[in-house]
C-alpha atoms as a PDB file:
ATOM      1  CA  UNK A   1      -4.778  -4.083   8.629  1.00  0.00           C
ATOM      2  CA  UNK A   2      -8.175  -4.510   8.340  1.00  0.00           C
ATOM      3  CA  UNK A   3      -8.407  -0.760   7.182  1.00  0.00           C
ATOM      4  CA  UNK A   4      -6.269  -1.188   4.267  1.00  0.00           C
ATOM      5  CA  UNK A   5      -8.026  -4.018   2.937  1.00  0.00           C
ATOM      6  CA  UNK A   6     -11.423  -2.235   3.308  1.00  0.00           C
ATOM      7  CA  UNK A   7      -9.633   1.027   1.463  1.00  0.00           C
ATOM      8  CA  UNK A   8      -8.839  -1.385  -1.174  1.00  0.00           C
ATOM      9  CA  UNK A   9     -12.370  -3.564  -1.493  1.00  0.00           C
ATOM     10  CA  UNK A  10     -14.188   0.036  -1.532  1.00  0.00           C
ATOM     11  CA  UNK A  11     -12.052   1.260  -4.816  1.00  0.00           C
ATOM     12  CA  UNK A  12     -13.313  -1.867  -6.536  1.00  0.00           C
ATOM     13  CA  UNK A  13      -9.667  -2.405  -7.608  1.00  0.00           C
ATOM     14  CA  UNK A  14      -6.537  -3.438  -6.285  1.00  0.00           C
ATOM     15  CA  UNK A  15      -4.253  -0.693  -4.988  1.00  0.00           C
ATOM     16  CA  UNK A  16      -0.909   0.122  -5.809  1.00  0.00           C
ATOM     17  CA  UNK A  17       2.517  -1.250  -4.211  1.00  0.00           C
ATOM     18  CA  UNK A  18       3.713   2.328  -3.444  1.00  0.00           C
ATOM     19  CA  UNK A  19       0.125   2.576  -1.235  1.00  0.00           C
ATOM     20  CA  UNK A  20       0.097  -0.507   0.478  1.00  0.00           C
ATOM     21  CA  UNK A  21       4.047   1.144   1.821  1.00  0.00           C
ATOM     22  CA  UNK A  22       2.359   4.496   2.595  1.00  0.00           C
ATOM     23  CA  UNK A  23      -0.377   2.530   4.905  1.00  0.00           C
ATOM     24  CA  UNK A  24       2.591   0.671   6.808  1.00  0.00           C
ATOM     25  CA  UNK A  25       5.039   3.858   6.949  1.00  0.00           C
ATOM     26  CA  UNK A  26       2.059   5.498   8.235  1.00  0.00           C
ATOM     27  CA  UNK A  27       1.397   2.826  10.895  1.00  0.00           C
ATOM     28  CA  UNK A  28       5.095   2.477  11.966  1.00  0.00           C
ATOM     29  CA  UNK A  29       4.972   6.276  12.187  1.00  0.00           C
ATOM     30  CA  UNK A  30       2.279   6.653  14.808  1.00  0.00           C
ATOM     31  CA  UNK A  31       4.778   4.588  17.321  1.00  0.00           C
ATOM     32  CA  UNK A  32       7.733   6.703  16.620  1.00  0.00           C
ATOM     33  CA  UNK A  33       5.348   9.583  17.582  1.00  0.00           C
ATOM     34  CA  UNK A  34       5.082   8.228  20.308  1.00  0.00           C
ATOM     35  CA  UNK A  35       7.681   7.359  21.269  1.00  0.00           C
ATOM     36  CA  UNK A  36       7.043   3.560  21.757  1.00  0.00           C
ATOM     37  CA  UNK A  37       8.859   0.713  20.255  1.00  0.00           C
ATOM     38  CA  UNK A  38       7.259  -1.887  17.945  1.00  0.00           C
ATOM     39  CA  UNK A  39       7.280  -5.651  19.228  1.00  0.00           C
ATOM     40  CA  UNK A  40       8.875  -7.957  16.960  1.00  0.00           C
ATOM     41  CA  UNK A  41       5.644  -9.903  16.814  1.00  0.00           C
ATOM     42  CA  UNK A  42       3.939  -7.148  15.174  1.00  0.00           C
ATOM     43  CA  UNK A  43       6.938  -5.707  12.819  1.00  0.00           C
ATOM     44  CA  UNK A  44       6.611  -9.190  11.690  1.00  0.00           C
ATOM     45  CA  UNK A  45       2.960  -9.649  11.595  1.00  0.00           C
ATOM     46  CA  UNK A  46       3.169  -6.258   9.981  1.00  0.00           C
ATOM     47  CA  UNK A  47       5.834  -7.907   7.036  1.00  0.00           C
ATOM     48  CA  UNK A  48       4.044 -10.587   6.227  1.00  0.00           C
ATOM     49  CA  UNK A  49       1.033  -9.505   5.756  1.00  0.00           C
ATOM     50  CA  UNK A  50       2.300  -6.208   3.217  1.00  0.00           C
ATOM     51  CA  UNK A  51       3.945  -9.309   1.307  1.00  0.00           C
ATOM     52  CA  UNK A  52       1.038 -10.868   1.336  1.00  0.00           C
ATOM     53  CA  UNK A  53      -1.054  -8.222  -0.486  1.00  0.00           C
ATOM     54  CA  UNK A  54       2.346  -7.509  -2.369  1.00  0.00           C
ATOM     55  CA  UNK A  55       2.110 -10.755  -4.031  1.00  0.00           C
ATOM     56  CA  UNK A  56      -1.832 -10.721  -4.480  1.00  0.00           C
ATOM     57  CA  UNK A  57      -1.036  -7.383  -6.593  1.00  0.00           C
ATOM     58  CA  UNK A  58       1.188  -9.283  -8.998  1.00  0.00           C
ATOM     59  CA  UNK A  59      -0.986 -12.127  -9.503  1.00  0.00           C
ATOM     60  CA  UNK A  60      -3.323 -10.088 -10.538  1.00  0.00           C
ATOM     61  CA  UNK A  61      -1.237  -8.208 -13.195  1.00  0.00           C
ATOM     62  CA  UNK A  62      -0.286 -10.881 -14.372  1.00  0.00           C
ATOM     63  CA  UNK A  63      -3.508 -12.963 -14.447  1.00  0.00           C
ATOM     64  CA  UNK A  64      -5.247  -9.392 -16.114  1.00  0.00           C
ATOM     65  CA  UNK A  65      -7.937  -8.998 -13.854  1.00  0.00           C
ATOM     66  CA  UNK A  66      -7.968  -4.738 -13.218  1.00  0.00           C
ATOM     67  CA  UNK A  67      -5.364  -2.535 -13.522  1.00  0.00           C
ATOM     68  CA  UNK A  68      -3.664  -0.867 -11.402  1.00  0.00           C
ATOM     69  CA  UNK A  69      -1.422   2.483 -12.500  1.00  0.00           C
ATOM     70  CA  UNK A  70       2.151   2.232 -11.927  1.00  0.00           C
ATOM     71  CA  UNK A  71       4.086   5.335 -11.496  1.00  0.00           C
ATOM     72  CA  UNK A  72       3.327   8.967 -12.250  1.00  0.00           C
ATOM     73  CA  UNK A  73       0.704  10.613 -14.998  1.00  0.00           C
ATOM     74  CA  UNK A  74       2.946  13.018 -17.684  1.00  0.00           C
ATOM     75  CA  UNK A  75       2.464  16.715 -16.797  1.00  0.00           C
ATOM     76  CA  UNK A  76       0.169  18.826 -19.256  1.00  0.00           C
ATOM     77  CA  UNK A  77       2.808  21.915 -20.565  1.00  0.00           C
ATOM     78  CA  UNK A  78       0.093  23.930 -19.933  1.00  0.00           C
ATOM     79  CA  UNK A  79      -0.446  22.897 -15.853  1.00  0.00           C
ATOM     80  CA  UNK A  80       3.151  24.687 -15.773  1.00  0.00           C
ATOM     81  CA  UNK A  81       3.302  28.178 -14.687  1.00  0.00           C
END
């Protein structure tokens, strides 16, 4: 956890929802590689603190403080083969 908040102080501004996922998919990968099972404590540990940053992100938004891009960029017609 404490890696994805220092990825997110070192970009100056706040990350996306769709990265804060990748981090935890990540995480929850690594045991399913090997083949251990996650304790409840820390799938839920793990859940509440994703929320936590979830909701940080859209008080932020909303307050107007950064921005953070949503979605994909359009692809230049000319990037196409």
């Amino acid at each position: 956890m404490e890696y994805v908040v220092q990825r997110q102080q070192e970009s100056n501004s706040p990350m996306s929802h769709s990265s804060f996922s990748t981090y935890r998919s990540a995480f929850l990968h690594l045991y399913r590689d090997y083949k251990r099972k996650i304790p409840e404590e820390v799938n839920e540990e793990l859940a509440q603190f994703f929320k936590g940053l979830k909701r940080e992100i859209v008080k932020k938004i909303s307050d107007g403080q950064g921005s953070i891009k949503i979605g994909k960029d359009a692809m230049d017609i000319d990037a196409m083969p």
